[in-house]
C-alpha atoms as a PDB file:
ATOM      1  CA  UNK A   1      59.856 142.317  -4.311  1.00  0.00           C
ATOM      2  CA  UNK A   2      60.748 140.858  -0.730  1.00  0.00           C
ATOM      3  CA  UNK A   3      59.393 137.312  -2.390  1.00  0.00           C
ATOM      4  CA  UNK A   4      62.059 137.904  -5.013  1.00  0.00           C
ATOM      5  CA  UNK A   5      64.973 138.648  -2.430  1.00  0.00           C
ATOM      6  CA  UNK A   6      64.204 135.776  -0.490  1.00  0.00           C
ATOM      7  CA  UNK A   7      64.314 133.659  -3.340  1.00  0.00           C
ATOM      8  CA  UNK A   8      67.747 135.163  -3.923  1.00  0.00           C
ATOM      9  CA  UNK A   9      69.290 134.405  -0.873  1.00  0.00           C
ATOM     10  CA  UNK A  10      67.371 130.811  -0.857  1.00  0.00           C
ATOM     11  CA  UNK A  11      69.596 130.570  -4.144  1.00  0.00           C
ATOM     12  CA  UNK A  12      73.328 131.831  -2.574  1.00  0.00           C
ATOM     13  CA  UNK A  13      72.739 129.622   0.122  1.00  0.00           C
ATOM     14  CA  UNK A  14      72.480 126.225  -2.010  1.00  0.00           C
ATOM     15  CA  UNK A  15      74.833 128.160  -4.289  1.00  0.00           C
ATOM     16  CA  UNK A  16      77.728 129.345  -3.073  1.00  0.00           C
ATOM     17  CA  UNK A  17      78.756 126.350  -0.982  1.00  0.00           C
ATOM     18  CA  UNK A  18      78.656 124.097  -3.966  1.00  0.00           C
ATOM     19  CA  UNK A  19      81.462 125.880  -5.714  1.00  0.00           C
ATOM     20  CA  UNK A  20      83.721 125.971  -2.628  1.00  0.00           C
ATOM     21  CA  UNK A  21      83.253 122.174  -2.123  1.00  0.00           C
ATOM     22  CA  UNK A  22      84.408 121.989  -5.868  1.00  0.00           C
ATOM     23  CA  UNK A  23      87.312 122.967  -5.462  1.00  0.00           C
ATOM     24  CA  UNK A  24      87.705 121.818  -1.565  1.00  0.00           C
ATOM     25  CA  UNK A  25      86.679 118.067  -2.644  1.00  0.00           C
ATOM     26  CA  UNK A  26      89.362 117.924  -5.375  1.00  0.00           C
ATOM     27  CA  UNK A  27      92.005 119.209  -3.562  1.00  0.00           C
ATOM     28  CA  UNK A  28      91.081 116.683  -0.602  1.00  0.00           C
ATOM     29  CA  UNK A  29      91.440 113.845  -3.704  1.00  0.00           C
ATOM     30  CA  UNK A  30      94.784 115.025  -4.379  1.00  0.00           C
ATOM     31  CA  UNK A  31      96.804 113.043  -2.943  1.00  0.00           C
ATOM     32  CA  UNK A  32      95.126 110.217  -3.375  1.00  0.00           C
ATOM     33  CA  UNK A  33      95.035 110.634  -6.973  1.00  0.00           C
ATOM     34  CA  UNK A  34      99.119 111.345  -6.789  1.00  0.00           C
ATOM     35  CA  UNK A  35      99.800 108.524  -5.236  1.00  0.00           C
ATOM     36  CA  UNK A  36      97.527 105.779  -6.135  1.00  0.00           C
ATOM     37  CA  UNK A  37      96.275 103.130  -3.799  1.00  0.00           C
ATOM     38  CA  UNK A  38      99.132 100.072  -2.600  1.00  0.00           C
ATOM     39  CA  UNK A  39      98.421  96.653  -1.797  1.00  0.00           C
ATOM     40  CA  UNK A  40     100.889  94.876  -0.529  1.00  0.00           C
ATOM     41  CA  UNK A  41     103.525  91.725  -1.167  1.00  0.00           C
ATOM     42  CA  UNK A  42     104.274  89.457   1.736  1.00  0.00           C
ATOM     43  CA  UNK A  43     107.694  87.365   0.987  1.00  0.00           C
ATOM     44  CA  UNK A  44     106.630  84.535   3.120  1.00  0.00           C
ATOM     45  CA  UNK A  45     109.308  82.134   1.753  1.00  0.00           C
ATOM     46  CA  UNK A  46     106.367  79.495   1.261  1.00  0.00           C
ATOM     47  CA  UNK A  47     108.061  77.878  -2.097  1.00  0.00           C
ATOM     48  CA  UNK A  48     106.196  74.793  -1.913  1.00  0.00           C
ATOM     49  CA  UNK A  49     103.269  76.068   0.254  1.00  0.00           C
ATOM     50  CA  UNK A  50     103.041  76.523   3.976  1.00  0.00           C
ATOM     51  CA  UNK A  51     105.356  73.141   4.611  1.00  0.00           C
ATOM     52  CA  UNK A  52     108.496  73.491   6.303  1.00  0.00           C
ATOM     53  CA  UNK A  53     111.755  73.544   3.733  1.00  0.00           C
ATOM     54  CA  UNK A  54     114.461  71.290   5.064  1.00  0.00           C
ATOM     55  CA  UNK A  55     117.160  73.326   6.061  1.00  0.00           C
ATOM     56  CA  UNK A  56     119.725  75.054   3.549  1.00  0.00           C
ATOM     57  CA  UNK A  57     116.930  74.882   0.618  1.00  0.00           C
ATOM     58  CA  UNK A  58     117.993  76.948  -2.657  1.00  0.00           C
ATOM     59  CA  UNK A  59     116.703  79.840  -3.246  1.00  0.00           C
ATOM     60  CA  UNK A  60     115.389  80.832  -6.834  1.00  0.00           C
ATOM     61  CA  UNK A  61     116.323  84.721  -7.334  1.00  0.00           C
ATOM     62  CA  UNK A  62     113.280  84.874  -8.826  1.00  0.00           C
ATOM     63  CA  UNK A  63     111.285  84.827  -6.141  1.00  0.00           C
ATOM     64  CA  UNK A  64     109.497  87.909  -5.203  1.00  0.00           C
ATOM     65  CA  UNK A  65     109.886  89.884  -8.758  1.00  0.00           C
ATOM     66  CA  UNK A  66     106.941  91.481  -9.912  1.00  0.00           C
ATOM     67  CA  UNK A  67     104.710  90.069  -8.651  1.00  0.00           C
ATOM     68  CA  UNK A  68     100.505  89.750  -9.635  1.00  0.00           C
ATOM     69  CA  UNK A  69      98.643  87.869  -7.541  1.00  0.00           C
ATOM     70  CA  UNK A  70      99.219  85.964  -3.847  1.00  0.00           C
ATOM     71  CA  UNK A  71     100.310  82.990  -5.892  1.00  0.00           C
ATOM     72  CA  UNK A  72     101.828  82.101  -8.709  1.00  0.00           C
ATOM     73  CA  UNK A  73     100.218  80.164 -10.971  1.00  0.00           C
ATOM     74  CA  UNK A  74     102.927  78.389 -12.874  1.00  0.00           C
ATOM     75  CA  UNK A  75     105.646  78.248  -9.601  1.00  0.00           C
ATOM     76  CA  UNK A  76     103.605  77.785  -7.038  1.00  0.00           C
ATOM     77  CA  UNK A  77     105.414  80.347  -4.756  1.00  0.00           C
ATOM     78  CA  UNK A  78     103.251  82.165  -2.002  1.00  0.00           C
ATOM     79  CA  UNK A  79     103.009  85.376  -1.544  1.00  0.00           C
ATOM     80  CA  UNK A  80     101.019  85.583   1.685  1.00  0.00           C
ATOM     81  CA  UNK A  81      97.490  87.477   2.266  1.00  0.00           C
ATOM     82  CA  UNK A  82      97.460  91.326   1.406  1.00  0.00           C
ATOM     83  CA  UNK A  83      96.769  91.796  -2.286  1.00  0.00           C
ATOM     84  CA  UNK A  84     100.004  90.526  -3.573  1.00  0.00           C
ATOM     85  CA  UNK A  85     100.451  93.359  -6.561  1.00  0.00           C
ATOM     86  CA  UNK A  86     104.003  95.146  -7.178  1.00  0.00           C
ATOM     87  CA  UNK A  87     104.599  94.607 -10.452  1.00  0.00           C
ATOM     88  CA  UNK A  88     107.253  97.191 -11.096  1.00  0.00           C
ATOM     89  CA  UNK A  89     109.268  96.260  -7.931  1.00  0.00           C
ATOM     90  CA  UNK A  90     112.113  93.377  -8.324  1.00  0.00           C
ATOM     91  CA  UNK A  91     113.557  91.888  -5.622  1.00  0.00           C
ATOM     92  CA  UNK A  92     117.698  90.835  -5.144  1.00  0.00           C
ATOM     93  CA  UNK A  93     119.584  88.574  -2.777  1.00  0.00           C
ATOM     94  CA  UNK A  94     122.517  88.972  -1.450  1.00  0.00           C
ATOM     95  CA  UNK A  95     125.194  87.051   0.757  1.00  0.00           C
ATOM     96  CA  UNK A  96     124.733  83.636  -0.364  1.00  0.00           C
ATOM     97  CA  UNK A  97     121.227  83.295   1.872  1.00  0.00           C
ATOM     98  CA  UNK A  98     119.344  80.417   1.647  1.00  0.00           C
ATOM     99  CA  UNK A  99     116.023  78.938   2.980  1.00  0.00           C
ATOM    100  CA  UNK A 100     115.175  77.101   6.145  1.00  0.00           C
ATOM    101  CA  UNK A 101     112.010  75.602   7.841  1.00  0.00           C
ATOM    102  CA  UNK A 102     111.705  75.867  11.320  1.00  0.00           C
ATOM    103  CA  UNK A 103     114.061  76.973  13.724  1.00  0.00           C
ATOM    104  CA  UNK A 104     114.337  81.080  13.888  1.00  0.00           C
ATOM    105  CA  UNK A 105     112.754  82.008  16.524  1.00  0.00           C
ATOM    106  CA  UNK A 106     108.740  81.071  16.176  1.00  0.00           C
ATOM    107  CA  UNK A 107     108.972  81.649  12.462  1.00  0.00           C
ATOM    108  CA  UNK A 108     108.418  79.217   9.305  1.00  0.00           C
ATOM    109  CA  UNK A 109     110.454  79.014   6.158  1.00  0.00           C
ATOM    110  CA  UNK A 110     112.998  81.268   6.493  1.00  0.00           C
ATOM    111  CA  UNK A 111     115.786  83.478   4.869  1.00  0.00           C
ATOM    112  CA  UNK A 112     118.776  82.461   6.564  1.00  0.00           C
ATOM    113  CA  UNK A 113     122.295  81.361   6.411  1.00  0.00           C
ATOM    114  CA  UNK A 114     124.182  77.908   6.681  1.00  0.00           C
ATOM    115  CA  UNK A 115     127.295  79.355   8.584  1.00  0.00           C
ATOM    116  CA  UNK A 116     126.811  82.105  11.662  1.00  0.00           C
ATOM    117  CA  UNK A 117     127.376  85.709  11.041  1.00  0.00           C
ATOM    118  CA  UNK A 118     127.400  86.302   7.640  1.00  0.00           C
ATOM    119  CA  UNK A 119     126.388  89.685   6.483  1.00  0.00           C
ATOM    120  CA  UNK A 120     123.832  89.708   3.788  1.00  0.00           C
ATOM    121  CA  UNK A 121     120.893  92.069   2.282  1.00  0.00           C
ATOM    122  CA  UNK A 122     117.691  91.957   0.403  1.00  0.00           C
ATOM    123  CA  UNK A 123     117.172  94.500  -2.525  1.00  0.00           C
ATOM    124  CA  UNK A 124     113.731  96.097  -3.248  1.00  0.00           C
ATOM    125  CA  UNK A 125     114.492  97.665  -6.714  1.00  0.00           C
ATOM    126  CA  UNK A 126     111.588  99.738  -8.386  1.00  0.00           C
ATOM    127  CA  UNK A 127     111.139 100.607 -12.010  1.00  0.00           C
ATOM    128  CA  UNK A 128     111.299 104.645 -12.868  1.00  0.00           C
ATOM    129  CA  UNK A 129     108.367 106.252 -11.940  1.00  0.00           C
ATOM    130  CA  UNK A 130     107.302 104.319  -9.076  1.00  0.00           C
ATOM    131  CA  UNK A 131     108.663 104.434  -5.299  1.00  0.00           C
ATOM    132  CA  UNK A 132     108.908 100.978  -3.328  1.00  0.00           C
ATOM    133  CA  UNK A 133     107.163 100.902   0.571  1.00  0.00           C
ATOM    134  CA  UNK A 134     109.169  98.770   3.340  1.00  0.00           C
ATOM    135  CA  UNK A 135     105.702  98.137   5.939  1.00  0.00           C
ATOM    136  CA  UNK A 136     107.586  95.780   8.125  1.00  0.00           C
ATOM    137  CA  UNK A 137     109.630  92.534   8.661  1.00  0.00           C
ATOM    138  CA  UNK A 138     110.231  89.986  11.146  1.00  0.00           C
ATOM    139  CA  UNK A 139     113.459  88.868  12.549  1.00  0.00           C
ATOM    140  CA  UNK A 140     113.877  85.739  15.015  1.00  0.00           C
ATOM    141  CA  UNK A 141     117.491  84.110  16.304  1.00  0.00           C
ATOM    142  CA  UNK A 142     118.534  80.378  15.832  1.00  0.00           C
ATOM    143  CA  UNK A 143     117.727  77.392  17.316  1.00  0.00           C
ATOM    144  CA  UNK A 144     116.183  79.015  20.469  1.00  0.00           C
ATOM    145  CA  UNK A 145     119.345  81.037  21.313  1.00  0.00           C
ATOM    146  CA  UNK A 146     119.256  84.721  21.499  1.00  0.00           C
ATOM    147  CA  UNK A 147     121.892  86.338  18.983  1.00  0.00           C
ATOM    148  CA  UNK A 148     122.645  90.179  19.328  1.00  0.00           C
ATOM    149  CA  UNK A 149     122.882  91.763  15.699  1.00  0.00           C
ATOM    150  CA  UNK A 150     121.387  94.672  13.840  1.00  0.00           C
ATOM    151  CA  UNK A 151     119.283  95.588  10.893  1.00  0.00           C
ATOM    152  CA  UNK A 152     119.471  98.551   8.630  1.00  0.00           C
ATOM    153  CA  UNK A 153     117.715  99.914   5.753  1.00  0.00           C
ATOM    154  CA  UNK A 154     119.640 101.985   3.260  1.00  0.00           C
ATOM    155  CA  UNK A 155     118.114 103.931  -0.252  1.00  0.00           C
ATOM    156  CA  UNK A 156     119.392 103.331  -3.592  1.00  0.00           C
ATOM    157  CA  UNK A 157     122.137 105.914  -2.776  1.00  0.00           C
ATOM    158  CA  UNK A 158     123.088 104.634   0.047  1.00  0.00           C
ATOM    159  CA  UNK A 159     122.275 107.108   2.438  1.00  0.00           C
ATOM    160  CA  UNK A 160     121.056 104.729   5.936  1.00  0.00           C
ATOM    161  CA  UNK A 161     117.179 105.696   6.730  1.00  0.00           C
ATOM    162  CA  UNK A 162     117.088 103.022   9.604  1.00  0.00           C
ATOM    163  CA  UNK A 163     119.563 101.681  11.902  1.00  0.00           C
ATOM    164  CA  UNK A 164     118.291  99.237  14.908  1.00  0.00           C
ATOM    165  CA  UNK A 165     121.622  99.646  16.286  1.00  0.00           C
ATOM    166  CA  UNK A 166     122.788  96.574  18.666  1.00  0.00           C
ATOM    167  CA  UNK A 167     119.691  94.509  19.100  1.00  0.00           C
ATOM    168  CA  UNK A 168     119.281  91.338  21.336  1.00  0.00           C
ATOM    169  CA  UNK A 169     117.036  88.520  18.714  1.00  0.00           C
ATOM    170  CA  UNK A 170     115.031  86.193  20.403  1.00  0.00           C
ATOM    171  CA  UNK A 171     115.603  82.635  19.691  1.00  0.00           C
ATOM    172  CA  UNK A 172     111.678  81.774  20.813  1.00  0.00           C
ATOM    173  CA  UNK A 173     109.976  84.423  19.204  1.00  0.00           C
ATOM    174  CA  UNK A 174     110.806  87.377  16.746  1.00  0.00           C
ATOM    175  CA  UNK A 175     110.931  90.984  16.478  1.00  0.00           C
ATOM    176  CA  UNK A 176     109.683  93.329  13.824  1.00  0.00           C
ATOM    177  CA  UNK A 177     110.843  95.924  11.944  1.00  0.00           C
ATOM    178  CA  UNK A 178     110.852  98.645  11.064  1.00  0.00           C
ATOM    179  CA  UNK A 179     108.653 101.074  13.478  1.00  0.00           C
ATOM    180  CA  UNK A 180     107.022 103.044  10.432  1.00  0.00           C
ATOM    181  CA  UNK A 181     106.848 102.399   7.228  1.00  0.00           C
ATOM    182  CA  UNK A 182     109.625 103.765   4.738  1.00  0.00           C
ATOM    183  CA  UNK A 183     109.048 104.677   1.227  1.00  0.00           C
ATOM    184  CA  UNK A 184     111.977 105.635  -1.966  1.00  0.00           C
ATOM    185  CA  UNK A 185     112.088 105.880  -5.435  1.00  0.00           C
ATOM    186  CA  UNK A 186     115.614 105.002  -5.433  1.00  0.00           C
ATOM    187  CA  UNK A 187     115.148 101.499  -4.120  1.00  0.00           C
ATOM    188  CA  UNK A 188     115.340 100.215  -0.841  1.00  0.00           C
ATOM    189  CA  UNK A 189     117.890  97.893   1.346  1.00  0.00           C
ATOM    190  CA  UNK A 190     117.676  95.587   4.284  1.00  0.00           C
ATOM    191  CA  UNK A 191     121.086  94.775   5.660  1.00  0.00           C
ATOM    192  CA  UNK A 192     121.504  92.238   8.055  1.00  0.00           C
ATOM    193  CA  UNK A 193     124.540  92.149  10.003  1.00  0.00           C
ATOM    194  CA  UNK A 194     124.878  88.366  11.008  1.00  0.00           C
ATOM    195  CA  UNK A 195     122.755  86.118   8.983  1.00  0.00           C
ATOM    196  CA  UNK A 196     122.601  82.936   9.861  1.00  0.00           C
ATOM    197  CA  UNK A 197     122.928  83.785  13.896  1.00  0.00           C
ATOM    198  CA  UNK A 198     119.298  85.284  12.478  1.00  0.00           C
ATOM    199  CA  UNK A 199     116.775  84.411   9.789  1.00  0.00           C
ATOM    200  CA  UNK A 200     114.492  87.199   8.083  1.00  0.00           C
ATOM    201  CA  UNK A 201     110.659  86.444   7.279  1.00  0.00           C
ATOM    202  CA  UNK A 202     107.364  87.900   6.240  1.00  0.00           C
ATOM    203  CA  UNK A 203     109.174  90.801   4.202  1.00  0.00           C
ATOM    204  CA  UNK A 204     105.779  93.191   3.220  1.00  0.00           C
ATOM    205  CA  UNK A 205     106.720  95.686   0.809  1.00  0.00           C
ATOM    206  CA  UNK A 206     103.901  97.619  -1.103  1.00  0.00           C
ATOM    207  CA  UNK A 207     104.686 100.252  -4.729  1.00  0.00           C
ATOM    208  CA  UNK A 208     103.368 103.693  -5.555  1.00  0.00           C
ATOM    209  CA  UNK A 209     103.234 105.684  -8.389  1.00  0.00           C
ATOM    210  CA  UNK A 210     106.484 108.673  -7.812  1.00  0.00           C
ATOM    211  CA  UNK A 211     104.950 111.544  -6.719  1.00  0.00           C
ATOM    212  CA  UNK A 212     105.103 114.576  -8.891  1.00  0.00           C
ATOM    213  CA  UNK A 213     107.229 117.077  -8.491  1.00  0.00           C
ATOM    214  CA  UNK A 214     106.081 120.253  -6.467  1.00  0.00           C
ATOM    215  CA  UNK A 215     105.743 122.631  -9.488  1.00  0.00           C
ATOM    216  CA  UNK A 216     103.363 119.893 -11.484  1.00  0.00           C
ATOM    217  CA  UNK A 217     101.424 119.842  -8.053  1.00  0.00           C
ATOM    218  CA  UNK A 218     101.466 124.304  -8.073  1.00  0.00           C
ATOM    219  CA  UNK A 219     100.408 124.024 -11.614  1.00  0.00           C
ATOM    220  CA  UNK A 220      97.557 121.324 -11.039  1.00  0.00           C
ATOM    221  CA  UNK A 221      96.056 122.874  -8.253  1.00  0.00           C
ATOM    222  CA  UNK A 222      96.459 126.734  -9.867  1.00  0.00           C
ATOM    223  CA  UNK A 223      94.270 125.083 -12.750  1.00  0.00           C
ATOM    224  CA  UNK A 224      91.743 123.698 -10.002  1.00  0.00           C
ATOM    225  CA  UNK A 225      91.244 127.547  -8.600  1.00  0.00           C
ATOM    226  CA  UNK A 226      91.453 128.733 -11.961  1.00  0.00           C
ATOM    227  CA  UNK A 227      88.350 126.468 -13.078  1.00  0.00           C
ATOM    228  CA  UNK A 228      86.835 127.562  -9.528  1.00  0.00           C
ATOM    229  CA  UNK A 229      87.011 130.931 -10.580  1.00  0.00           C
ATOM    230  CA  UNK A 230      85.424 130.740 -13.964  1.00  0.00           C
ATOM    231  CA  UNK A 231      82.524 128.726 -12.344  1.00  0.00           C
ATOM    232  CA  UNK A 232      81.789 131.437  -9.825  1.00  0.00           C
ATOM    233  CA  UNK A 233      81.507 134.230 -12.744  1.00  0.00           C
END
């Protein structure tokens, strides 16, 4: 008899913790498997590789839409380092911006402007179902002069998310923005206040599958406890 009981509890102790960590381990996966994993696109501006454009160079609205891989194999166009995959993210220009080589701040091939302080904005639109990531960008001024401006980042609806507020942009180095990442499923804007006075570079920008709302989250895990329980009977 004692032999028996021991065995028994030998049992609840191997047991028992197994079905908590069922249940434990797939709520831990959750949001992973909510929101998928994001790899990023770097707008580099690098249309012809990593050469410098001549100043004022076109360019194609294209550029940055859906993209697949780091480079594209029929353009050319580079897409720096980090996985290069938002294919349900398209990317608009506005404000007349155009491309330059060097000269903004310590940065190469740029999105700038051939007259000082024009306002213009870059568009990260995704497709339904999907929410686009801002990671960061880097601003630098012209020509080695330091131009005051500011940067915001608006959704979709307009509603601002980020404002830099009056910043100084150095014309030997740049700056980056914004602190944190910010994420929407309604699109995201950069506005530039003074383009042109300031180029815009290295825009990295990531997608994610829209996150479910909270009742489809309730009833997913509710069906996780309920599967828990059925297990433990």
């Amino acid at each position: 008899m004692k032999a028996w009981m021991k065995h028994q509890k030998k049992m609840k102790k191997i047991v028992v913790p197994r079905r908590f960590s069922l249940t434990k381990l797939a709520l831990l996966a959750l949001p992973s498997i909510l929101l998928g994993s994001a790899k990023a696109t770097v707008l580099t501006f690098d249309i012809s590789g990593p050469n410098p454009l001549s100043g004022g160079t076109p360019l194609d609205p294209a550029y940055g839409d859906r993209v697949t891989s780091t480079i594209d194999g029929v353009t050319g166009w580079e897409y720096g380092g980090l996985g290069g995959m938002t294919p349900n993210i398209v990317v608009d220009y506005n404000g007349g911006i155009d491309l330059w080589g060097p000269g903004y701040g310590d940065l190469i091939n740029v999105l700038g402007h051939q007259q000082f302080a024009v306002p213009g904005s870059v568009d990260l639109v995704p497709d339904a179902g999907y929410d686009v990531v801002l990671n960061s960008f880097d601003i630098g001024g012209w020509n080695l002069v330091d131009y005051e401006g500011s940067v915001r980042i608006l959704d979709g609806m307009g509603m601002v998310l980020y404002d830099s507020g009056t910043v100084t942009f150095p014309g030997d180095a740049h700056l980056t923005f914004p602190p944190s990442p910010i994420q929407s499923d309604t699109g995201l804007k950069i506005d530039l206040v003074f383009f042109g006075d300031n180029g815009i570079d290295n825009i990295n920008f990531s997608q994610s599958p829209a996150v479910p709302e909270p009742s489809q989250v309730t009833l997913l895990v509710l069906g996780l406890t309920i599967c828990n329980l059925r297990r433990r009977r």
